[in-house]
C-alpha atoms as a PDB file:
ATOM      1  CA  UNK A   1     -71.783  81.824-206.746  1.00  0.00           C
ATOM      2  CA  UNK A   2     -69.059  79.236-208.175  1.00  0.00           C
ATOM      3  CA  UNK A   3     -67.200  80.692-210.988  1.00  0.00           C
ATOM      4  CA  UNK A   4     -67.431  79.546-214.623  1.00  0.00           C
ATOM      5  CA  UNK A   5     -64.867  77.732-215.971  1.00  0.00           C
ATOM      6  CA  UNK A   6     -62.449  78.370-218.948  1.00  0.00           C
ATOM      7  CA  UNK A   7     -63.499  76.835-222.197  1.00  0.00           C
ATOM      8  CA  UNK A   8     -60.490  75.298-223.978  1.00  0.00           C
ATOM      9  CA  UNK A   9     -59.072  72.589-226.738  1.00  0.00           C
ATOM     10  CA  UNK A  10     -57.001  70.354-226.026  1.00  0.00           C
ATOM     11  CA  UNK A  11     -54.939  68.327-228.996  1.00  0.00           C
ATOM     12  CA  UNK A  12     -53.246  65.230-228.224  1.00  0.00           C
ATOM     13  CA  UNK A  13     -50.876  63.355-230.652  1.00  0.00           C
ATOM     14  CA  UNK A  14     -52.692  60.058-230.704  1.00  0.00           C
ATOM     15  CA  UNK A  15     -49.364  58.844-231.964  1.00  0.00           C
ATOM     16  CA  UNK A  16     -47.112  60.110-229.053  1.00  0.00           C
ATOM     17  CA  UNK A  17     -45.663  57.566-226.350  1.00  0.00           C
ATOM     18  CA  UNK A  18     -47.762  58.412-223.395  1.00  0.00           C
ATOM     19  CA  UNK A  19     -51.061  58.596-225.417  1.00  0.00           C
ATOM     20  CA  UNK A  20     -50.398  55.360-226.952  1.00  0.00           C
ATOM     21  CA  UNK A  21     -49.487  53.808-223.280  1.00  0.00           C
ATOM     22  CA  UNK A  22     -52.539  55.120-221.822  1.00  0.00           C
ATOM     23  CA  UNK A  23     -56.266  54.268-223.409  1.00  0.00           C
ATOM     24  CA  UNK A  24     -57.598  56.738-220.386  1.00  0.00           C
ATOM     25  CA  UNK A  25     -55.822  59.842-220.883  1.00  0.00           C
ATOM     26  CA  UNK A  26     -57.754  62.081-222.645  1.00  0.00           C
ATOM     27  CA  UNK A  27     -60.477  61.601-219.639  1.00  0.00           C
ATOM     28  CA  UNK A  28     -57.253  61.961-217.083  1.00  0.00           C
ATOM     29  CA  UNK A  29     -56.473  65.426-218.824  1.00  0.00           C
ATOM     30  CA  UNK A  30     -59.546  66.260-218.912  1.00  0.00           C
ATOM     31  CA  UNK A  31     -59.629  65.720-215.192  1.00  0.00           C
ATOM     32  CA  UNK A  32     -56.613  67.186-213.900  1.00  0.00           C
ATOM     33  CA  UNK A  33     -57.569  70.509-216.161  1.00  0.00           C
ATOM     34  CA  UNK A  34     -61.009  70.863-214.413  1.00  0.00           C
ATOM     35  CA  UNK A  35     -59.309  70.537-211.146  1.00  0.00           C
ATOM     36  CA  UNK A  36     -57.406  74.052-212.481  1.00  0.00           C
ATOM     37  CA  UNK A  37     -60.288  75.669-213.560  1.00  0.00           C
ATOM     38  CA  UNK A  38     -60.186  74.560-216.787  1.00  0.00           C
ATOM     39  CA  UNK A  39     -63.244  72.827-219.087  1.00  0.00           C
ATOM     40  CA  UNK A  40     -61.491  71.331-221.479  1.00  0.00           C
ATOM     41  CA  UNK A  41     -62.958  70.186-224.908  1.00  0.00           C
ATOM     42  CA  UNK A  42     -59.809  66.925-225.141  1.00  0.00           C
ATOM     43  CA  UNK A  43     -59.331  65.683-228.871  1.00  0.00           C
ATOM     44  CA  UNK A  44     -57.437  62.596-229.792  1.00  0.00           C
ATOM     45  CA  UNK A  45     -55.841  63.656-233.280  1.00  0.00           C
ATOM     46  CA  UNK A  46     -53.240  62.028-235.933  1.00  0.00           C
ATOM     47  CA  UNK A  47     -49.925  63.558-235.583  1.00  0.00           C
ATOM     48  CA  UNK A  48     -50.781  64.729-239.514  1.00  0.00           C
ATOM     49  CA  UNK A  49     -53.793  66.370-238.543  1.00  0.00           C
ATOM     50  CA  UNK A  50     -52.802  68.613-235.923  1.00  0.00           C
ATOM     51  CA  UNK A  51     -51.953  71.322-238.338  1.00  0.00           C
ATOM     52  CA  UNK A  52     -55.177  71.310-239.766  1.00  0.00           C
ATOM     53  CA  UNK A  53     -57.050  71.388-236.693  1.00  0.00           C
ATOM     54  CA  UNK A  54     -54.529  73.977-234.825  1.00  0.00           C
ATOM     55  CA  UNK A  55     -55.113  75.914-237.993  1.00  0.00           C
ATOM     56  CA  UNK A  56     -59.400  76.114-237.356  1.00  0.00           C
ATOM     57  CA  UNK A  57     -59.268  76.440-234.199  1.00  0.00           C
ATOM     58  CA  UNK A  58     -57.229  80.041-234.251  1.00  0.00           C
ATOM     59  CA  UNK A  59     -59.654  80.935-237.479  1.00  0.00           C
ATOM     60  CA  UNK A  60     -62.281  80.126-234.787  1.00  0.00           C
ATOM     61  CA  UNK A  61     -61.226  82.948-232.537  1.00  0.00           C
ATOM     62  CA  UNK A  62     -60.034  80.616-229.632  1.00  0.00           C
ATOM     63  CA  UNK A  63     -57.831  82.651-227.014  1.00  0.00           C
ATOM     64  CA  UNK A  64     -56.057  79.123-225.970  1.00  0.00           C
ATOM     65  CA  UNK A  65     -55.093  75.777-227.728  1.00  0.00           C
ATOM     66  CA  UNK A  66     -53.274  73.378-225.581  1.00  0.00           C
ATOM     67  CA  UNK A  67     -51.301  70.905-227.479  1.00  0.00           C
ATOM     68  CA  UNK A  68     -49.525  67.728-225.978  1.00  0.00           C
ATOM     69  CA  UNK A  69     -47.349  65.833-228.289  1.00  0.00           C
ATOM     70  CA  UNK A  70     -43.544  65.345-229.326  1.00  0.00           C
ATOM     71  CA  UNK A  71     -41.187  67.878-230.597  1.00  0.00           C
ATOM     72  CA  UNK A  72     -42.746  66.886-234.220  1.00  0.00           C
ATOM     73  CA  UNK A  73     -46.358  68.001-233.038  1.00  0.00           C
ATOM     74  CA  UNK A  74     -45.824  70.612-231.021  1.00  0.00           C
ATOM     75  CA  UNK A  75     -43.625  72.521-233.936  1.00  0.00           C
ATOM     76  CA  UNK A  76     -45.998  71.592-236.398  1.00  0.00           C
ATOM     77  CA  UNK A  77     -48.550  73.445-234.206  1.00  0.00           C
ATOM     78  CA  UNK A  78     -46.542  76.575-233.726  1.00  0.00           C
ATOM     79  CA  UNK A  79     -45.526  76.640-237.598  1.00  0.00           C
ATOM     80  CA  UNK A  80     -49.539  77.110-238.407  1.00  0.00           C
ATOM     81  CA  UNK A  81     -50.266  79.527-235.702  1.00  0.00           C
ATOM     82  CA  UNK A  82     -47.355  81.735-237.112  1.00  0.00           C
ATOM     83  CA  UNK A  83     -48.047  81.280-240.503  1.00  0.00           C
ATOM     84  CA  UNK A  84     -51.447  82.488-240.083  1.00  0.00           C
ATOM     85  CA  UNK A  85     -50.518  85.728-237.629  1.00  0.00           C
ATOM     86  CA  UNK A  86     -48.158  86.271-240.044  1.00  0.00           C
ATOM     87  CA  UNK A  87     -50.204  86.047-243.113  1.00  0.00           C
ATOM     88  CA  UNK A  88     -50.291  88.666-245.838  1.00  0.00           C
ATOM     89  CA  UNK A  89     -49.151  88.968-249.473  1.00  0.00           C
ATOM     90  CA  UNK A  90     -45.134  88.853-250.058  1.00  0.00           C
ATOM     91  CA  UNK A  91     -44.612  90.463-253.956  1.00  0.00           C
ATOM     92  CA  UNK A  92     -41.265  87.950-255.044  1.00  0.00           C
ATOM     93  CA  UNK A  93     -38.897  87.294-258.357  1.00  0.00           C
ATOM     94  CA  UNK A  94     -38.233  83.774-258.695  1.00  0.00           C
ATOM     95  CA  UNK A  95     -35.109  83.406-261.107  1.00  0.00           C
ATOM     96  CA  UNK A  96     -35.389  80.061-262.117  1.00  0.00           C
ATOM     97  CA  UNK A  97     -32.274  77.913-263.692  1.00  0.00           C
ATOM     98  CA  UNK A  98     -30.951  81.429-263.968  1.00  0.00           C
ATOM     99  CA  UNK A  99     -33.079  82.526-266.720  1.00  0.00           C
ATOM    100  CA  UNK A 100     -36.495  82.595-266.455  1.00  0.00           C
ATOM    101  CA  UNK A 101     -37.917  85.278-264.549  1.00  0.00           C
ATOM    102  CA  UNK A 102     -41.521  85.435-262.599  1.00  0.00           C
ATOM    103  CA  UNK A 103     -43.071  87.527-260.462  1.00  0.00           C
ATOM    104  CA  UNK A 104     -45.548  86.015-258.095  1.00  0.00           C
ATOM    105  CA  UNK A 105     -47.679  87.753-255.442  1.00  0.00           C
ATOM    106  CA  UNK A 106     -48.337  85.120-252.929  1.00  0.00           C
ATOM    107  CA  UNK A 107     -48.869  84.105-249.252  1.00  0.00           C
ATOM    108  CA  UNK A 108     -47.186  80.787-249.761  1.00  0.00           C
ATOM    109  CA  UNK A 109     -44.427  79.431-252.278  1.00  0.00           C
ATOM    110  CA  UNK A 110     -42.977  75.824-251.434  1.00  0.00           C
ATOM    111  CA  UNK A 111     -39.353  74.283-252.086  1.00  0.00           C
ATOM    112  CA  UNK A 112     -38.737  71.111-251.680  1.00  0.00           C
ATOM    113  CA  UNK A 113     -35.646  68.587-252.841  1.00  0.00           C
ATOM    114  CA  UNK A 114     -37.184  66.415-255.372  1.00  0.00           C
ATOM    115  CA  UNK A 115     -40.982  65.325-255.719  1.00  0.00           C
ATOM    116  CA  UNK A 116     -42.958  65.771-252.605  1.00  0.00           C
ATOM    117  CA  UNK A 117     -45.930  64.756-251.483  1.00  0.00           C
ATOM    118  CA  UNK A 118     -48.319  67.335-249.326  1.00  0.00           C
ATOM    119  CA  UNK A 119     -50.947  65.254-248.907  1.00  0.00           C
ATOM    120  CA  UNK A 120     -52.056  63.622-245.604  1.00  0.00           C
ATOM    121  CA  UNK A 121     -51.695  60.028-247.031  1.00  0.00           C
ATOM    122  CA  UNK A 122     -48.087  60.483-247.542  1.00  0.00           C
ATOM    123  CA  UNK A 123     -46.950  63.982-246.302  1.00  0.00           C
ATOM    124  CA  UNK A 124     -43.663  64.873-246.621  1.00  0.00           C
ATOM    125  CA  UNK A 125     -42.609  61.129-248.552  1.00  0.00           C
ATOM    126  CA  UNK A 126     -41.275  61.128-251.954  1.00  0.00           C
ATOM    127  CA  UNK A 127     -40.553  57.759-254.312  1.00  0.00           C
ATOM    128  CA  UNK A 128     -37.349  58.976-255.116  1.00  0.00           C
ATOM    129  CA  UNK A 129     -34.153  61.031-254.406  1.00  0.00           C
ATOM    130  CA  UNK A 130     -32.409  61.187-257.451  1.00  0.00           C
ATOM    131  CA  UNK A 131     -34.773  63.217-259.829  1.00  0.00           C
ATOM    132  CA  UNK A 132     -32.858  66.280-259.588  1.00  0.00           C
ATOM    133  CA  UNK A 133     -35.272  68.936-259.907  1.00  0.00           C
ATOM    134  CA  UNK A 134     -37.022  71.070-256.906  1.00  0.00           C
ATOM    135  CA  UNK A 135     -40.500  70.860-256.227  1.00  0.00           C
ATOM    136  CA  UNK A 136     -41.527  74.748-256.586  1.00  0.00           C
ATOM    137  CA  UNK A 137     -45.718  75.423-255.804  1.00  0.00           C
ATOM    138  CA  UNK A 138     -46.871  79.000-255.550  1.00  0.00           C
ATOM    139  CA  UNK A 139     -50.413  79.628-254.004  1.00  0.00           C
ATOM    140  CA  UNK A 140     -52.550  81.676-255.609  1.00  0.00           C
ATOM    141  CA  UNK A 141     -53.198  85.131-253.987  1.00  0.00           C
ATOM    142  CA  UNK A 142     -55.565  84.324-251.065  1.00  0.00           C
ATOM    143  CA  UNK A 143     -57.814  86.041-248.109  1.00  0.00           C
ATOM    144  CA  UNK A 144     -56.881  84.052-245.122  1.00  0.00           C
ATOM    145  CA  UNK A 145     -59.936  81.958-245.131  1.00  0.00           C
ATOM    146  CA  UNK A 146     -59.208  81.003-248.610  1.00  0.00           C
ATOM    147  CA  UNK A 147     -55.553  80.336-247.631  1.00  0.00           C
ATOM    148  CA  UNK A 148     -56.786  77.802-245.249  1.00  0.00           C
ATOM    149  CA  UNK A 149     -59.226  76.237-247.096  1.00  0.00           C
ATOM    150  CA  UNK A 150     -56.547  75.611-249.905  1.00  0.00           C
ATOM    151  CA  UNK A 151     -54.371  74.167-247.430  1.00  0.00           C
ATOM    152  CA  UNK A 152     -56.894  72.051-246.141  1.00  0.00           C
ATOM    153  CA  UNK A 153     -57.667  70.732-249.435  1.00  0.00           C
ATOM    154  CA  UNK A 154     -53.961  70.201-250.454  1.00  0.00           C
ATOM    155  CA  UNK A 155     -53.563  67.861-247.468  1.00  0.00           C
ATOM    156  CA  UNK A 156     -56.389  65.952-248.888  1.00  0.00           C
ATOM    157  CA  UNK A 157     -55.304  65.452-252.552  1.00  0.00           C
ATOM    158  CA  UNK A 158     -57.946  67.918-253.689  1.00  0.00           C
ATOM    159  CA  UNK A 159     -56.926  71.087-254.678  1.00  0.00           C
ATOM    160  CA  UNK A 160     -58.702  73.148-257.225  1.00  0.00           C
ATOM    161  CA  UNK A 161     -56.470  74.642-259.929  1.00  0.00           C
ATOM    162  CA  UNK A 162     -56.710  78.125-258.853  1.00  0.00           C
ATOM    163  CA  UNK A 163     -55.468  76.935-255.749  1.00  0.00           C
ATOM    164  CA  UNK A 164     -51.587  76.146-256.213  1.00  0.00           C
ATOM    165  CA  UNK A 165     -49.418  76.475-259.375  1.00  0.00           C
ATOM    166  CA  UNK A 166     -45.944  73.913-259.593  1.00  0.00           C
ATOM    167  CA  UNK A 167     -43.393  75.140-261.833  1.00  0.00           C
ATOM    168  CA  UNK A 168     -41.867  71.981-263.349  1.00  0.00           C
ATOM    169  CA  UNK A 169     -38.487  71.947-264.405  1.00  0.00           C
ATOM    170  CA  UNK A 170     -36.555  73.982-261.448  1.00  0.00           C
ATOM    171  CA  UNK A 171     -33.062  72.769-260.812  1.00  0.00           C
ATOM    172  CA  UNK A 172     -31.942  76.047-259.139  1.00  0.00           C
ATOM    173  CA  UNK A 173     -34.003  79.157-258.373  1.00  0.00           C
ATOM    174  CA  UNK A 174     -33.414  82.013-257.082  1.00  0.00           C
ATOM    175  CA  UNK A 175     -36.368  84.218-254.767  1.00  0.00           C
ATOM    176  CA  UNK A 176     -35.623  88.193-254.253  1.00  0.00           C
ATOM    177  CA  UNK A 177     -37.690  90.750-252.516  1.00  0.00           C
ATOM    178  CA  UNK A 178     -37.500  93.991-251.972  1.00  0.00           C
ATOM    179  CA  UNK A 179     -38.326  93.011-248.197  1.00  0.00           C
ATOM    180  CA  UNK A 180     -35.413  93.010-245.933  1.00  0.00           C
ATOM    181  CA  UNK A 181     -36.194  90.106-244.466  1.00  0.00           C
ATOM    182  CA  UNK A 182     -38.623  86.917-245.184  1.00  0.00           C
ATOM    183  CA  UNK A 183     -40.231  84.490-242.603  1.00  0.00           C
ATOM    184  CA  UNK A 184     -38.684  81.364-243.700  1.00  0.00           C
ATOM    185  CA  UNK A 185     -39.633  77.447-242.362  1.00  0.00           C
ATOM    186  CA  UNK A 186     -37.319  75.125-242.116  1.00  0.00           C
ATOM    187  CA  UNK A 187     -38.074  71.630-240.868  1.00  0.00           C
ATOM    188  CA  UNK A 188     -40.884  73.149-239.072  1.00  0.00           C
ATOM    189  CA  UNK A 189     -38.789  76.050-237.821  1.00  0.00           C
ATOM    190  CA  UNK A 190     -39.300  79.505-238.699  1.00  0.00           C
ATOM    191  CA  UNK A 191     -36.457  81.677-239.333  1.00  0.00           C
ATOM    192  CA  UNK A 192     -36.247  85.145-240.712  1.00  0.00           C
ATOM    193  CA  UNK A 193     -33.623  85.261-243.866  1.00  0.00           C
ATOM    194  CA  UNK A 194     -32.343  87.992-245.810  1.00  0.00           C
ATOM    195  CA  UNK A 195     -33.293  87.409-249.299  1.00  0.00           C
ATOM    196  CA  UNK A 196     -32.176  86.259-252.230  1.00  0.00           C
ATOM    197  CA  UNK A 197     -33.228  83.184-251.238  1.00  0.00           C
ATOM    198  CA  UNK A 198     -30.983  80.469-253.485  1.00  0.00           C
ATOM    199  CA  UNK A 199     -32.242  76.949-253.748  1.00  0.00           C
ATOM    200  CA  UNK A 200     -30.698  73.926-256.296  1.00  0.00           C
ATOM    201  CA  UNK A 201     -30.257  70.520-256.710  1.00  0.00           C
ATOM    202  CA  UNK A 202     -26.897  69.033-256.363  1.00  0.00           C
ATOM    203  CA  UNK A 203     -26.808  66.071-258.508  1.00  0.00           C
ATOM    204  CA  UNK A 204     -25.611  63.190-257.375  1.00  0.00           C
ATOM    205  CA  UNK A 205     -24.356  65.156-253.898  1.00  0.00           C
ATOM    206  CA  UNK A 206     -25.511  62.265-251.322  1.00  0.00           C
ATOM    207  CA  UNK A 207     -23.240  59.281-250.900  1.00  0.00           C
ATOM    208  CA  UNK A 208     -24.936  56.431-249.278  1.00  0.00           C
ATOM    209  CA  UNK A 209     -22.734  53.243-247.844  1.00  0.00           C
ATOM    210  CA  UNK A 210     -25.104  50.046-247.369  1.00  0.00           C
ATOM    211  CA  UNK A 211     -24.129  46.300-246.581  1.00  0.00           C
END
């Protein structure tokens, strides 16, 4: 009796070089896997959706993902599998300009320099450099389900307002915990820290030289 094969997805950076170069290779990955056993379920995805898929397909209860991209892809892949093995509550103390004082219990609080966008028609982008104030969002206490779902909706410029609160206004801040350490991402690298966290703008810091 031939033996079944292993069910898996497969996400491939529709973006990356050897995608792009090759119209047929989704079906030649496809191929190669069966030839190992493998049946494999081959998606063509945006480079800004990978995330969001990686992120239902372990909610799913997949035992494998395969993911074929850059360095870009394949972190941003890793960063939502952690985040969601990882999940749970962290109680913090945001200090922020070094006088007002919250505390937040939350899965998920963002810092970025200046005004970010989230969203998947211009993630990560921001019309300018020179606002001076961090972009601070705090997500709401969540299940996990919920915590993806807000994500999901974030990334497409529809959040509800329970799902994410931005505190306006934050030039420095400052996040304590009575953890010993915090998981921490960093360009799409996570990193444990020891808190207090400290986070400000430096005005002005950035010296740019152009003909």
């Amino acid at each position: 009796m031939a033996q079944a094969m292993t069910a898996v997805s497969v996400l491939l950076n529709r973006g990356g070089g050897a995608v792009a170069r090759d119209p047929e290779i989704a079906g030649k990955v496809a191929e190669a896997l069966k030839g190992a056993g493998v049946d494999a379920d081959v998606e063509l995805v945006e480079g800004g959706d990978c995330a969001v898929r990686c992120r239902a397909i372990s909610e799913r209860g997949d035992a494998l993902l395969i993911v074929g991209g850059g360095d870009g892809t394949i972190g941003s892949a890793a960063a939502s599998l952690r985040t969601l093995w990882r999940f749970g509550h962290r109680r913090l103390t945001l200090t922020i300009n070094e006088e007002q004082k919250a505390r937040v219990d939350t899965p998920l609080l963002f810092v970025g320099n200046n005004d970010y966008r989230i969203d998947l028609a211009a993630a990560g982008t921001r019309e300018r450099l020179d606002g001076g104030e961090l972009t601070v969002m705090v997500m709401r206490k969540k299940t996990r389900r919920g915590m993806i779902a807000a994500s999901i909706r974030a990334l497409f410029n529809r959040s509800h307002s329970d799902d994410m609160v931005r505190i306006d206004g934050v030039e420095r801040l400052r996040v304590s915990s009575h953890r010993n350490h915090l998981a921490v991402s960093l360009d799409g690298e996570v990193v444990r820290a020891a808190p207090p966290l400290e986070y400000r703008i430096r005005r002005r810091a950035l010296r740019v030289i152009a003909p």
